[in-house]
C-alpha atoms as a PDB file:
ATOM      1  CA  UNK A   1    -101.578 101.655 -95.943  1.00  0.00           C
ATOM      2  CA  UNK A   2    -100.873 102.246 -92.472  1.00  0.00           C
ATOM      3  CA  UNK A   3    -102.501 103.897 -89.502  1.00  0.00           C
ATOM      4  CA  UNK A   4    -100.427 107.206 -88.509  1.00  0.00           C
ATOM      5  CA  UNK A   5    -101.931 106.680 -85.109  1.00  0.00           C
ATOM      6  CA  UNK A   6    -100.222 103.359 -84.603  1.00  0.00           C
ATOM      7  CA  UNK A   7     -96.489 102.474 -83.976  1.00  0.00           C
ATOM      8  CA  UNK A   8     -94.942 101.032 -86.639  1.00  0.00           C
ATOM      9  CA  UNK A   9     -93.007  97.529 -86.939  1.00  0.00           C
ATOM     10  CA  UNK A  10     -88.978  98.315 -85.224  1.00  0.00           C
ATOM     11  CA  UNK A  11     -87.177  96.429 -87.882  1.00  0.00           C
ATOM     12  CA  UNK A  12     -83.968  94.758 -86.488  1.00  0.00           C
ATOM     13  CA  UNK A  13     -81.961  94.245 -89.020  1.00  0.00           C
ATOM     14  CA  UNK A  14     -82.162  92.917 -92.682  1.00  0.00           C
ATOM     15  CA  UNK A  15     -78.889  90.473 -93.994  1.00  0.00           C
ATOM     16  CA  UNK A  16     -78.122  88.663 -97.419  1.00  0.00           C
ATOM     17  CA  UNK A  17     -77.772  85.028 -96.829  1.00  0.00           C
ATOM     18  CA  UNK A  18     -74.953  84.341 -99.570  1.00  0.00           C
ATOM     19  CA  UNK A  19     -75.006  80.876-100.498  1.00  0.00           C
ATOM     20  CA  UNK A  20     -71.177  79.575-100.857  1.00  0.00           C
ATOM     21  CA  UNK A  21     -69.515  76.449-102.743  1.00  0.00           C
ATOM     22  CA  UNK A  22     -66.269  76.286-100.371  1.00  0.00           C
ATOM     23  CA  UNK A  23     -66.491  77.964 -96.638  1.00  0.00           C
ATOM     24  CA  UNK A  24     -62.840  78.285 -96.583  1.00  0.00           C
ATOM     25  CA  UNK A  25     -62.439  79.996 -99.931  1.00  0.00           C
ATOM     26  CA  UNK A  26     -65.296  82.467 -99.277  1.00  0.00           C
ATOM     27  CA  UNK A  27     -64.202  83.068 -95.258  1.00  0.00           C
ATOM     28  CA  UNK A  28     -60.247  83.507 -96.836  1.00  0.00           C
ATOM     29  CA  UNK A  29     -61.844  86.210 -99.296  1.00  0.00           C
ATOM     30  CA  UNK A  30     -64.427  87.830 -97.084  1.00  0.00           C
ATOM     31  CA  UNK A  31     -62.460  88.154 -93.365  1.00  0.00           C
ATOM     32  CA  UNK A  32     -58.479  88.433 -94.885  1.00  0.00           C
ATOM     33  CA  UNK A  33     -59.495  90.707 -98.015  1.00  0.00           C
ATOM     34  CA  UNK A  34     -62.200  92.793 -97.377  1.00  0.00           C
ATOM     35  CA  UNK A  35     -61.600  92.716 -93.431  1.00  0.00           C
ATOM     36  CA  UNK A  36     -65.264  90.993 -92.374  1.00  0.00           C
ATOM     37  CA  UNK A  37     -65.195  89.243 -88.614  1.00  0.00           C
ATOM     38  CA  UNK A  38     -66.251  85.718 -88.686  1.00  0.00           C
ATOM     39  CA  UNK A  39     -68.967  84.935 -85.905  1.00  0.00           C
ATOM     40  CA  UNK A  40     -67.049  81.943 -83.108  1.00  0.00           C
ATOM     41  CA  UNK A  41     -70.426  79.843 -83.888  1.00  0.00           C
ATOM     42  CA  UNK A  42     -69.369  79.880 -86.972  1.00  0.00           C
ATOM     43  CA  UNK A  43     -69.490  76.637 -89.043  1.00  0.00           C
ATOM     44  CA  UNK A  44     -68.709  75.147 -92.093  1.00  0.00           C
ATOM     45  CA  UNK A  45     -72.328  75.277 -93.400  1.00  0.00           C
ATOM     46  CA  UNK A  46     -73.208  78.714 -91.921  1.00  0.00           C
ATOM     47  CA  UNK A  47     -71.440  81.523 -90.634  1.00  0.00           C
ATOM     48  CA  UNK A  48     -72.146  85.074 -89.524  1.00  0.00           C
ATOM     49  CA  UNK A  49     -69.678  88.026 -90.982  1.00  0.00           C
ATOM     50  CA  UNK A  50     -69.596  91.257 -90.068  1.00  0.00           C
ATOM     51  CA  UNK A  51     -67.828  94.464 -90.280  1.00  0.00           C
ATOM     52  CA  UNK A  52     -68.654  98.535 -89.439  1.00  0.00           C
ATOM     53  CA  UNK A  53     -71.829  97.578 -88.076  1.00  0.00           C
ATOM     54  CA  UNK A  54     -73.252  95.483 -91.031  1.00  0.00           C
ATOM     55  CA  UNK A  55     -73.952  91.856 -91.167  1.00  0.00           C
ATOM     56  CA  UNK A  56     -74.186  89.023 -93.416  1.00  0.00           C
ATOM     57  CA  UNK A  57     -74.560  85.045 -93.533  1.00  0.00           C
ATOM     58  CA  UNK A  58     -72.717  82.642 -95.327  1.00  0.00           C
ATOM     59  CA  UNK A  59     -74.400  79.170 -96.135  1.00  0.00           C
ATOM     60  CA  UNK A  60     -72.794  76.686 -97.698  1.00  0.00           C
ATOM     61  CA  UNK A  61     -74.457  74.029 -99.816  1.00  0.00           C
ATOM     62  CA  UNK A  62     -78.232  73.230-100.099  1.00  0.00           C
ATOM     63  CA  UNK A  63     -79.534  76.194 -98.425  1.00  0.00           C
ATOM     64  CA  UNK A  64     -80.767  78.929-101.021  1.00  0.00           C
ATOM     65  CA  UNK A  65     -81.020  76.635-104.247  1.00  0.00           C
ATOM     66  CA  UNK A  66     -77.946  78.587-105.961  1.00  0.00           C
ATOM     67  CA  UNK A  67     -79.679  82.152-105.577  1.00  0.00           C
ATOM     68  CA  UNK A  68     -79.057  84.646-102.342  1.00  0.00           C
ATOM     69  CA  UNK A  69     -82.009  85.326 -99.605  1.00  0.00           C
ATOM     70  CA  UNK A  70     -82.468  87.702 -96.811  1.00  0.00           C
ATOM     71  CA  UNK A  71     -82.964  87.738 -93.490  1.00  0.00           C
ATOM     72  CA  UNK A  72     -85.455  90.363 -91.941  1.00  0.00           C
ATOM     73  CA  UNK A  73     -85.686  90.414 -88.385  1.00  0.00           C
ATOM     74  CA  UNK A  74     -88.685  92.402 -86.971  1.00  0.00           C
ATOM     75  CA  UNK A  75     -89.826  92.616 -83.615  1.00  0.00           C
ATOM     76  CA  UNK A  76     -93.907  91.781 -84.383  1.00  0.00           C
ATOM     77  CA  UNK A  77     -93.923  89.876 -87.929  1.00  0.00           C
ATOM     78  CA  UNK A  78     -97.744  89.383 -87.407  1.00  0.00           C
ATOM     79  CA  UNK A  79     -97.896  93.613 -87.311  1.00  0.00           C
ATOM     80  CA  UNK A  80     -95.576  94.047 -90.203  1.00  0.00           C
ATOM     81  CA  UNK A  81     -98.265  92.229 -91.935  1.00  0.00           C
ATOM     82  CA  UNK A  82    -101.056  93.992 -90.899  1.00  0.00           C
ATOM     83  CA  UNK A  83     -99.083  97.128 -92.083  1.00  0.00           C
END
C-alpha cells in the first residue's frame, strides 16, 4: 500500500518486446501494413517501432524464449518497489 503523502513512481513508458522469426517479414508487415516507423538503430536482431505515440520492440531470435516480454521504464525502480 502506498503512502498518500509521498510522490509516486513517474512511469515512462511500458512496451511489448515481440520476439520475431524473420526481421524482414515482421518489419514488411508492421511499417508497410499497419504504418509503424522503424527506429534508424534499428537492427536485424532488435528494432524499435512506433506509431501515434506508442512503441514497441522487435527481437529476433534467442531473446524471449518464444513468449513476448515488456519493457517498463520508471524513473526510481528501487521506489516502485517500495510502493
Amino acid at each position: 500500500m502506498t503512502d498518500a503523502k509521498l510522490p509516486r513512481v513517474h512511469f515512462e513508458c511500458i512496451n511489448p518486446i515481440l520476439r520475431v522469426e524473420n526481421m524482414q517479414a515482421s518489419l514488411q508487415f508492421y511499417v508497410n501494413a499497419l504504418g509503424f516507423e522503424n527506429a534508424s538503430w534499428g537492427t536485424e536482431d532488435f528494432t524499435s517501432l512506433t506509431r501515434d505515440g506508442t512503441g514497441m520492440y522487435l527481437c529476433r531470435g534467442g531473446q524471449g524464449q518464444g513468449r513476448a516480454w515488456i519493457w517498463v521504464g520508471v524513473d526510481d525502480v528501487e521506489k516502485l518497489h517500495q510502493e
